[in-house]
Protein backbone atom coordinates (compact mmCIF):
# COMPACT_ATOMS: atom_id res chain seq x y z
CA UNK A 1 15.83 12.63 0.87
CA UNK A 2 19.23 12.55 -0.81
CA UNK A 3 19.16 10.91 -4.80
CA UNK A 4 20.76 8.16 -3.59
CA UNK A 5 17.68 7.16 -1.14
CA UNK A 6 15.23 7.85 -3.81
CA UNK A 7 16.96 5.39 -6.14
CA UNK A 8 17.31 2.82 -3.80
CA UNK A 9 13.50 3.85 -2.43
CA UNK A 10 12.23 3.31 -6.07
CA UNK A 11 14.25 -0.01 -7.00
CA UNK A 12 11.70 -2.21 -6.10
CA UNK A 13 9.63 0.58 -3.88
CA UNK A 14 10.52 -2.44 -1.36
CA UNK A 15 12.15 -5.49 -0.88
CA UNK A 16 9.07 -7.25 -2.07
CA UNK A 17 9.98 -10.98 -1.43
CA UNK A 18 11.28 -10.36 1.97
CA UNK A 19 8.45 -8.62 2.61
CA UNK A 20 6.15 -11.25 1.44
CA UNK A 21 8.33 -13.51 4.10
CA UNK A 22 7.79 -11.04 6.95
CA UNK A 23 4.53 -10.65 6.49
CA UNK A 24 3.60 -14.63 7.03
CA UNK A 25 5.53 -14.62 10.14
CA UNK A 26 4.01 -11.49 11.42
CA UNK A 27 0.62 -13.17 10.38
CA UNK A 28 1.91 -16.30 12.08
CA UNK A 29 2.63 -14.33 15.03
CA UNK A 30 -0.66 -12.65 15.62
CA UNK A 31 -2.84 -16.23 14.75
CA UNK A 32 -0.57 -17.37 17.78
CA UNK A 33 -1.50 -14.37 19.89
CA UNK A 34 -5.13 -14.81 19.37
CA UNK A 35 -4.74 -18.15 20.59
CA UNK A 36 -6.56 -18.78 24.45
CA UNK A 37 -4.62 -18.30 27.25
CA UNK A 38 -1.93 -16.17 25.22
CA UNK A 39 -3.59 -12.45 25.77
CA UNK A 40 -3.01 -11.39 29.55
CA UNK A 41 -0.95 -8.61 29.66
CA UNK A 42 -2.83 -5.64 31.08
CA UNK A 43 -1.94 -2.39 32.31
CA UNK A 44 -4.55 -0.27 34.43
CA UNK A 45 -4.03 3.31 34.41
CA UNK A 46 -5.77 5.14 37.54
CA UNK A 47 -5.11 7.81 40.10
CA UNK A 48 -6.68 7.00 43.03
CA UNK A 49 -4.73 4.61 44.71
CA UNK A 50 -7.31 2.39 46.57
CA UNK A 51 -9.38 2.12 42.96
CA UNK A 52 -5.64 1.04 41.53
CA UNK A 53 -4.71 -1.11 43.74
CA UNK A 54 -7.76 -3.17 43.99
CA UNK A 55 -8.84 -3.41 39.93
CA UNK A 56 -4.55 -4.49 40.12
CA UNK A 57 -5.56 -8.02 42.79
CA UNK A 58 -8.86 -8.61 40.92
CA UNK A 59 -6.49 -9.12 37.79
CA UNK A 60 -4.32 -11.07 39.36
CA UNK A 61 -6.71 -13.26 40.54
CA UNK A 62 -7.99 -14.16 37.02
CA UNK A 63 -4.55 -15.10 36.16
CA UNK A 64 -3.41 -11.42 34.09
CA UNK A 65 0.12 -10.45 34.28
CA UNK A 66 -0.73 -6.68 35.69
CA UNK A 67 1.54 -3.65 35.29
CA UNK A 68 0.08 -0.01 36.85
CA UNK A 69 1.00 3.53 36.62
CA UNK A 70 -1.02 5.97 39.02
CA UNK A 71 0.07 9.76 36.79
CA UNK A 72 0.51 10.38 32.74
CA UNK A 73 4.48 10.32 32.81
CA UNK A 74 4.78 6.66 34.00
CA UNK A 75 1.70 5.48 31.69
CA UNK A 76 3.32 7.21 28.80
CA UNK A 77 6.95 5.56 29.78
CA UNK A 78 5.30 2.30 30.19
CA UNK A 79 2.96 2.55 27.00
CA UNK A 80 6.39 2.97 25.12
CA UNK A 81 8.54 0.08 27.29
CA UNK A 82 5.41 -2.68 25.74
CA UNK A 83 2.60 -3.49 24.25
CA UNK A 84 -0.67 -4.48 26.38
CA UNK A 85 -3.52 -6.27 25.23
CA UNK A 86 -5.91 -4.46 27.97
CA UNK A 87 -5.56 -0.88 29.22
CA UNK A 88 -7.77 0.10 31.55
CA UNK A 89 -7.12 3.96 31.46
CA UNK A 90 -8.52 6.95 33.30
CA UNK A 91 -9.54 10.44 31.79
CA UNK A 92 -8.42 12.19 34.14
CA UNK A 93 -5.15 11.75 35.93
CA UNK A 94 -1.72 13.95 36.94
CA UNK A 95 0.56 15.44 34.26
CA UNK A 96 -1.35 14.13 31.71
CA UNK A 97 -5.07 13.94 29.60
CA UNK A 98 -6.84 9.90 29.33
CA UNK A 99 -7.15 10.85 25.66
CA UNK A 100 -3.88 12.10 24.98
CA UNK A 101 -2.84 8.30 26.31
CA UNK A 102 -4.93 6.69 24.75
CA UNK A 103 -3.86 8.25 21.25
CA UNK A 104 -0.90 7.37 22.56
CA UNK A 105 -1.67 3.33 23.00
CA UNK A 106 -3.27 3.35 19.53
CA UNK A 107 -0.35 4.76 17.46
CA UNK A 108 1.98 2.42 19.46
CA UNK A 109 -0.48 -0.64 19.26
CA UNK A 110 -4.05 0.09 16.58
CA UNK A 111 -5.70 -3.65 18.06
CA UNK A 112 -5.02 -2.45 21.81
CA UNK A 113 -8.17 -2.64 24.03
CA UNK A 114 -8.78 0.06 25.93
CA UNK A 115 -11.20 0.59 28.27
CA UNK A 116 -12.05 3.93 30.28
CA UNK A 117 -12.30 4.32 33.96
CA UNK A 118 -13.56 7.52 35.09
CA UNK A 119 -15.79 9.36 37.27
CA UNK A 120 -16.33 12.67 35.16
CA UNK A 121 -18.50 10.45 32.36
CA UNK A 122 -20.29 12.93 30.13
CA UNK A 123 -21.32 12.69 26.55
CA UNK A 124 -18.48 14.29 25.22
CA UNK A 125 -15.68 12.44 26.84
CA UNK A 126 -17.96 8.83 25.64
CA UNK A 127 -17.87 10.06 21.89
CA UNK A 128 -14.07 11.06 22.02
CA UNK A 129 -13.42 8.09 23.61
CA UNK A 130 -15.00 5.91 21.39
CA UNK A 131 -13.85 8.21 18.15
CA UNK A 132 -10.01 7.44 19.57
CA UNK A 133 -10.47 3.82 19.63
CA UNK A 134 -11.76 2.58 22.91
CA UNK A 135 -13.31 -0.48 23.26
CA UNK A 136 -16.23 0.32 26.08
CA UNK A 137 -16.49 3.30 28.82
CA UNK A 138 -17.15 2.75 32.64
CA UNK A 139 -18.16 5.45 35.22
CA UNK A 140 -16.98 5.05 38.32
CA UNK A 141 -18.14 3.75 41.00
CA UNK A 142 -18.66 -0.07 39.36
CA UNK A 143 -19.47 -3.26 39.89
CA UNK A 144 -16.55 -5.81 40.10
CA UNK A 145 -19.26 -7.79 37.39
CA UNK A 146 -18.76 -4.86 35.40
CA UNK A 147 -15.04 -4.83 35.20
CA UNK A 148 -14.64 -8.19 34.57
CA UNK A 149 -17.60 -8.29 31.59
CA UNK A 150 -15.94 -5.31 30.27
CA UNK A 151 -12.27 -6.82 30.51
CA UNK A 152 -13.90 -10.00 29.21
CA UNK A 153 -15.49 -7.80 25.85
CA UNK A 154 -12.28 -5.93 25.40
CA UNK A 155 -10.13 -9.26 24.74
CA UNK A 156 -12.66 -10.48 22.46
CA UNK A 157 -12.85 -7.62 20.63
CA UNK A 158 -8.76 -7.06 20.48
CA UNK A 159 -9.27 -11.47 19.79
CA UNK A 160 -11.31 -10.85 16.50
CA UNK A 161 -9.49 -7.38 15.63
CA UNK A 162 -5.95 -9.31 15.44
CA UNK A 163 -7.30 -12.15 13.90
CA UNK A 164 -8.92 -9.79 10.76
CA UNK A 165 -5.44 -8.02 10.98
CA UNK A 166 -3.51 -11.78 10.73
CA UNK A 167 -6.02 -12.30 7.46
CA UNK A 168 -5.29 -9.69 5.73
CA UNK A 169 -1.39 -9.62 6.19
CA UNK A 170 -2.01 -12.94 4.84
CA UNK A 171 -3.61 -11.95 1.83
CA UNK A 172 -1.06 -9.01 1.19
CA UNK A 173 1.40 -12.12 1.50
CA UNK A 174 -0.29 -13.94 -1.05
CA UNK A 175 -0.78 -11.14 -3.24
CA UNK A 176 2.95 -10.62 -2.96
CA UNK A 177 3.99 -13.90 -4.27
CA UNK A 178 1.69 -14.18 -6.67
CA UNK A 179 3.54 -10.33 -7.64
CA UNK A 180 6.65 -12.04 -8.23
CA UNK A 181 5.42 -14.94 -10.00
CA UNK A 182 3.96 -12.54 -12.84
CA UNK A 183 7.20 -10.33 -12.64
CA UNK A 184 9.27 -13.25 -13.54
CA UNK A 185 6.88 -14.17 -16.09
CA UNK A 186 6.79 -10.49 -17.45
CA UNK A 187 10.68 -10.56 -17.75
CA UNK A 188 10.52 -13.57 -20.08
CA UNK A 189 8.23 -11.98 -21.82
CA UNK A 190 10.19 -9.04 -22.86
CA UNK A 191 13.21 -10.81 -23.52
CA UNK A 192 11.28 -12.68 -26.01
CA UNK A 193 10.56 -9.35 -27.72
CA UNK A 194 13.74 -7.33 -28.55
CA UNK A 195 12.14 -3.95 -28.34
CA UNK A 196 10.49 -4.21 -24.68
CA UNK A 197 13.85 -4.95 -22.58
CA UNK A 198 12.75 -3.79 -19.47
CA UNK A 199 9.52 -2.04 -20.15
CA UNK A 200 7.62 -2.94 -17.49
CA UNK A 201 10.48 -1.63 -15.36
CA UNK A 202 10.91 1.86 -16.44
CA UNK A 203 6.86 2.23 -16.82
CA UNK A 204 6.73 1.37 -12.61
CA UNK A 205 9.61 3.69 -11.94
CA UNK A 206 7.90 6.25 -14.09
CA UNK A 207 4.94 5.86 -12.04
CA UNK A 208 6.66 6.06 -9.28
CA UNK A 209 8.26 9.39 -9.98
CA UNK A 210 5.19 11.08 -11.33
CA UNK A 211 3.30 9.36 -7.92
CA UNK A 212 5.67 11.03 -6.18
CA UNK A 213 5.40 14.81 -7.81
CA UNK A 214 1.82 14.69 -7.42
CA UNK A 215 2.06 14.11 -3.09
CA UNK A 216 0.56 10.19 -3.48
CA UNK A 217 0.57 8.19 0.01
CA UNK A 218 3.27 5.46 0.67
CA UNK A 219 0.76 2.82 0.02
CA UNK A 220 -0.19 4.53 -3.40
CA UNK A 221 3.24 4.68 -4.26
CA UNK A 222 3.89 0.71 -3.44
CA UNK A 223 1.26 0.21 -5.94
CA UNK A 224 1.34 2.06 -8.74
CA UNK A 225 4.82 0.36 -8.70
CA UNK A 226 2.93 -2.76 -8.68
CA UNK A 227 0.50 -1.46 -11.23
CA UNK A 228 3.61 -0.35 -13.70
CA UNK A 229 5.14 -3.68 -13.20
CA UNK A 230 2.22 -5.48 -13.73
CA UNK A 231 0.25 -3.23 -16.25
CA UNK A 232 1.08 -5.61 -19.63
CA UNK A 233 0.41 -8.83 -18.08
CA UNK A 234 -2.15 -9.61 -20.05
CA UNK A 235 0.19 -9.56 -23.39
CA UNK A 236 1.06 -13.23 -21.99
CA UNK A 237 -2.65 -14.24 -23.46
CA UNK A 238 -1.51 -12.64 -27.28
CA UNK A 239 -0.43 -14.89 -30.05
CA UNK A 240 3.88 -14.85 -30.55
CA UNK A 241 3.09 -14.48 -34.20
CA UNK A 242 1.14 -10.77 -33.43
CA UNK A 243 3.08 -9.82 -30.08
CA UNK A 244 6.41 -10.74 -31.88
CA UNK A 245 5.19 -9.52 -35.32
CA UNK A 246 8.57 -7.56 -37.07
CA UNK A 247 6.27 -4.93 -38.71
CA UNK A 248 2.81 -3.06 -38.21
CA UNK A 249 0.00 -4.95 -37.43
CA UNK A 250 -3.19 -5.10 -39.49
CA UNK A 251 -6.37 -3.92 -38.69
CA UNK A 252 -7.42 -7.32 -37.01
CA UNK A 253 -4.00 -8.21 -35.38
CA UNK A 254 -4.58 -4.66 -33.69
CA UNK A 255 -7.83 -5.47 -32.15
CA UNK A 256 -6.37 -9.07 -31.08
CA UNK A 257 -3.61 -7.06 -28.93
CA UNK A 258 -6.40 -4.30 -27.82
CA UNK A 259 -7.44 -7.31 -25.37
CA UNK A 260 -4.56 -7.55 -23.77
CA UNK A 261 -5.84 -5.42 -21.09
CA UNK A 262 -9.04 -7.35 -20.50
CA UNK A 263 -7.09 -10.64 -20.61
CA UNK A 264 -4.77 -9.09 -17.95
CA UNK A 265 -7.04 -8.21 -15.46
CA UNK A 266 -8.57 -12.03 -15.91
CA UNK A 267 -5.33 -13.13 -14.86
CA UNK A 268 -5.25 -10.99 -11.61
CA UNK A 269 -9.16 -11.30 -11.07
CA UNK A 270 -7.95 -14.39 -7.90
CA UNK A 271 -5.67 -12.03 -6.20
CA UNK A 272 -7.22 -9.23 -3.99
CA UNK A 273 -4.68 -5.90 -5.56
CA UNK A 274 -5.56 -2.58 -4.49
CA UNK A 275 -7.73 -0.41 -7.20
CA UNK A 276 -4.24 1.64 -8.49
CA UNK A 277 -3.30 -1.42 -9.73
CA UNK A 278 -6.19 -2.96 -11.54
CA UNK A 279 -7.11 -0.02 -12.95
CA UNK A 280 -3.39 -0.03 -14.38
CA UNK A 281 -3.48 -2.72 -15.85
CA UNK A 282 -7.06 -2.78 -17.33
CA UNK A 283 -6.96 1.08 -18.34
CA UNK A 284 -3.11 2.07 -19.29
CA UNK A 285 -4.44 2.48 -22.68
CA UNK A 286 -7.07 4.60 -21.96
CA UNK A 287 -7.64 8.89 -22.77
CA UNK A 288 -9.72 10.99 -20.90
CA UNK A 289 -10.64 12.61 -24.55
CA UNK A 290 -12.48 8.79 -24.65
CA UNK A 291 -10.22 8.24 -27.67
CA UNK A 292 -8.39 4.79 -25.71
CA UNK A 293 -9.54 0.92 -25.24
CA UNK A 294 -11.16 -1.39 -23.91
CA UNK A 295 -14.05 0.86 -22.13
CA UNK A 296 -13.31 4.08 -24.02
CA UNK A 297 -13.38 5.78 -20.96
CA UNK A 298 -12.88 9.22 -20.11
CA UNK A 299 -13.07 12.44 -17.73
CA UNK A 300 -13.74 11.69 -14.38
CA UNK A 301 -14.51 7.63 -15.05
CA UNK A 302 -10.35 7.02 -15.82
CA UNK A 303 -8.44 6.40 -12.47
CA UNK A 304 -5.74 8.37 -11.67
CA UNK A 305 -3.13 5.55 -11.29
CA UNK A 306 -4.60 4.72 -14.85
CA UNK A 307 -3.81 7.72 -16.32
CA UNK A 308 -0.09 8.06 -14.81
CA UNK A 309 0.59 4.42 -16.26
CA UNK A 310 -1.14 5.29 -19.06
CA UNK A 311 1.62 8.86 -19.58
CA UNK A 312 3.94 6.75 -18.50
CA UNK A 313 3.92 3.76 -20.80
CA UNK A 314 3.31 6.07 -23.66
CA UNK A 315 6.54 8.23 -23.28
CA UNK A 316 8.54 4.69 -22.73
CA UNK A 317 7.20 3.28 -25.72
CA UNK A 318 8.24 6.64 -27.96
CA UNK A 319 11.47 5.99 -26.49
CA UNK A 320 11.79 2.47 -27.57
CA UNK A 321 12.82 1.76 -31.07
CA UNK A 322 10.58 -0.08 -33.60
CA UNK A 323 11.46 -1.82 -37.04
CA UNK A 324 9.33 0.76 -38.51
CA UNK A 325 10.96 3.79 -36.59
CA UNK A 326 13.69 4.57 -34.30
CA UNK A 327 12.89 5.82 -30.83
CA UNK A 328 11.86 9.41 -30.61
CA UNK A 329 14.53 11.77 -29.21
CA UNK A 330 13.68 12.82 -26.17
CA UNK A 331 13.03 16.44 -27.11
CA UNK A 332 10.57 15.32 -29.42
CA UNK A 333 8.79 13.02 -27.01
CA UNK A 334 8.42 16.27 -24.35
CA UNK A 335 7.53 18.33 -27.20
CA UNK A 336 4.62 16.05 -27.49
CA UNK A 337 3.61 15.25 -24.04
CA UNK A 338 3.51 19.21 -23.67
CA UNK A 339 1.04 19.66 -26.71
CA UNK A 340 -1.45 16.96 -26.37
CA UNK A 341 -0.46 15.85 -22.53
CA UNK A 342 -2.91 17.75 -20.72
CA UNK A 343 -5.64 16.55 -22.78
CA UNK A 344 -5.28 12.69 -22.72
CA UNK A 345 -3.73 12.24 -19.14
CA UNK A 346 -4.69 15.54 -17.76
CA UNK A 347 -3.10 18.37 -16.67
CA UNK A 348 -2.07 17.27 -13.25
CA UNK A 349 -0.69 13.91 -14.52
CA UNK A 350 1.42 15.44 -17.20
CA UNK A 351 2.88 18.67 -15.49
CA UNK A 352 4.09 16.35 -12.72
CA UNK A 353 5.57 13.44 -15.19
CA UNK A 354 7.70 16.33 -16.70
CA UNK A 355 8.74 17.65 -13.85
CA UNK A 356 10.27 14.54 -12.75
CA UNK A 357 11.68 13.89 -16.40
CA UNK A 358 13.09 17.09 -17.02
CA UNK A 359 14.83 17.27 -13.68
CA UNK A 360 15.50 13.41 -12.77
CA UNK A 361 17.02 13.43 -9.40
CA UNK A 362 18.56 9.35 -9.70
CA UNK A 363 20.47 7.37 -11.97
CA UNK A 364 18.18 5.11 -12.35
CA UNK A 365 15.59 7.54 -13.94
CA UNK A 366 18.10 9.02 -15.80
CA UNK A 367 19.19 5.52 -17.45
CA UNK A 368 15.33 4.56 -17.77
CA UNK A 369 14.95 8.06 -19.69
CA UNK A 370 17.69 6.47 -22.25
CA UNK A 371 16.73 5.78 -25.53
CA UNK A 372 16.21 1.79 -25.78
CA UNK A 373 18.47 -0.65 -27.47
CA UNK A 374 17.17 -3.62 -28.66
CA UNK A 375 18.06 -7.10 -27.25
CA UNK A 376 19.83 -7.84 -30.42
CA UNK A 377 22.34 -5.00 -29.86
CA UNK A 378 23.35 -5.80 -26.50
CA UNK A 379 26.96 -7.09 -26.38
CA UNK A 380 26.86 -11.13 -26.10
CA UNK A 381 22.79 -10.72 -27.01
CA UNK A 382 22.21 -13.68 -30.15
């Protein structure tokens, strides 16, 4: 991947809003698919002509739009031409293995219903069957009761499956808007602050980057984004007179803002995020030395996505100026992170955030590695 795609890759991790939009209509879509009379398209998968040809009028009959393929090379062509709500599918057949197809059905459709046909039923085949995501085995010969129960089983199972799979793009939608509600809400924030301009931003591509050295999934990427974005929400629940204080905070004032975590995590309890991101937001300021707040965590009870965010809010904060201090230059800050890093983030966390610091591959790291100016100083800024 060229710098250029990582930048644009980590910008947003993805166009969040228009996937919140695609993800309704795909939900949309499926709630309409689950709807009677709408799943009918099957495609039977068998040898032996006679066996085909007759399962094929049966179908018919009961009003399914039927496709067949009698050896593995048209199955596999016609498994990639469309998606079927029934396969009926057997083990064993020319130029190609049942299983390998029905591997095959799954990775091109996960809520497909497939059903096996075969006469060489055996205990192994059942399980690996089953294991690859069939929905109910038949030895041959059978009943033309037993087809059409197990037909009848399939759709409701592929019914239900697409209707759980509807819900939950749903709730991914909803957990997206309610994302860019508390973004927006986050960016006020900082502007009202003139040392936190874009905080929140360069601790989710920080994140990112260390996510990213350390071999983290796609989805764990998307949200520890979400978690860096999202980790100071609870700062909206802090007094302007302690959050915007110009000067060090007394003892009491400091234990105020030391619930900002707590109250953030309040504020996301109605939304269903994934555990990288609550535990970003309710244990960035967390050490594994135990040292860190609210919970005083530490060792093997502080997430990893919490100790990333944790790293990575840390080194932006060092880089931000204060009206006590300037912002640490960045030699200084790695200096640091190399001394005590292994011990409060551990050593897997902090060898991978300097990595990705100390060789930043896209502008956009390399501008979010800049020391911060205040809003004040920025040109047209009152």
């Amino acid at each position: 991947m060229s710098p250029e795609q990582e930048e644009e890759k980590v910008n947003g991790v993805l166009d969040i809003e228009g996937r919140a939009a695609g993800l309704s209509r795909f939900s949309e879509a499926l709630l309409g698919e689950a709807e009677e009379g709408v799943l009918r398209r099957v495609l039977v998968i068998e040898d032996e002509e006679q066996i085909l040809h007759t399962i094929e009028e049966i179908l018919v009959e009961e009003g399914f739009t039927v496709s067949t393929a009698s050896d593995g090379d048209t199955a596999a062509a016609k498994i990639d031409e469309e998606e079927y709500h029934v396969v009926l599918l057997d083990l064993v057949l020319p130029g190609a293995m049942g299983l390998d197809l029905l591997k095959r059905i799954k990775a091109r459709d996960p809520v497909a219903a497939v059903v096996i046909i075969t006469g060489h039923a055996n205990y192994e085949n059942a399980v690996a069957a089953i294991r690859g995501g069939a929905s109910d085995f038949l030895s041959k010969p059978f009943t033309l009761d037993e087809l059409e129960i197990a037909v009848a089983a399939a759709l409701e199972r592929r019914k239900l499956a697409v209707r759980a799979l509807a819900a939950e793009a749903q709730r991914e939608a909803s957990n997206l808007h309610f994302f860019l509600t508390m973004q927006t809400l986050i960016a006020t924030l900082e502007a009202r602050d003139p040392y936190t301009r874009r905080h929140s931003q360069n601790v989710a591509l920080f994140s990112v980057v260390t996510g990213r050295q350390l071999g983290l999934s796609e989805a764990e990427i998307g949200s520890v984004y979400v978690g860096g974005i999202l980790h100071d929400i609870g700062k909206v629940g802090t007094r302007d007179d302690i959050l915007l204080k110009p000067g060090r905070l007394t003892e009491q004032e400091y234990r105020i803002i030391q619930q900002h975590p707590v109250i953030g995590m309040r504020i996301l309890q109605p939304s269903r995020f994934p555990a990288e991101v609550t535990e970003m937001v309710l244990h960035h300021h967390e050490r594994l030395d135990g040292s860190g707040y609210p919970d005083h965590l530490g060792g093997s009870d502080l997430h990893l996505a919490a100790r990333i965010c944790a790293l990575a809010d840390v080194f932006d904060a060092m880089r931000s100026p204060r009206h006590y201090r300037p912002a640490y230059e960045l030699q200084v800050v790695i200096s640091q992170l190399r001394q005590e890093g292994a011990t409060l983030y551990g050593r897997d966390v902090s060898e991978a955030f300097l990595e990705a610091v100390e060789n930043p591959e896209s502008a956009e790291l390399q501008r979010a590695m800049q020391p911060h100016k205040r809003n004040s100083d920025l040109v047209g800024q009152r």
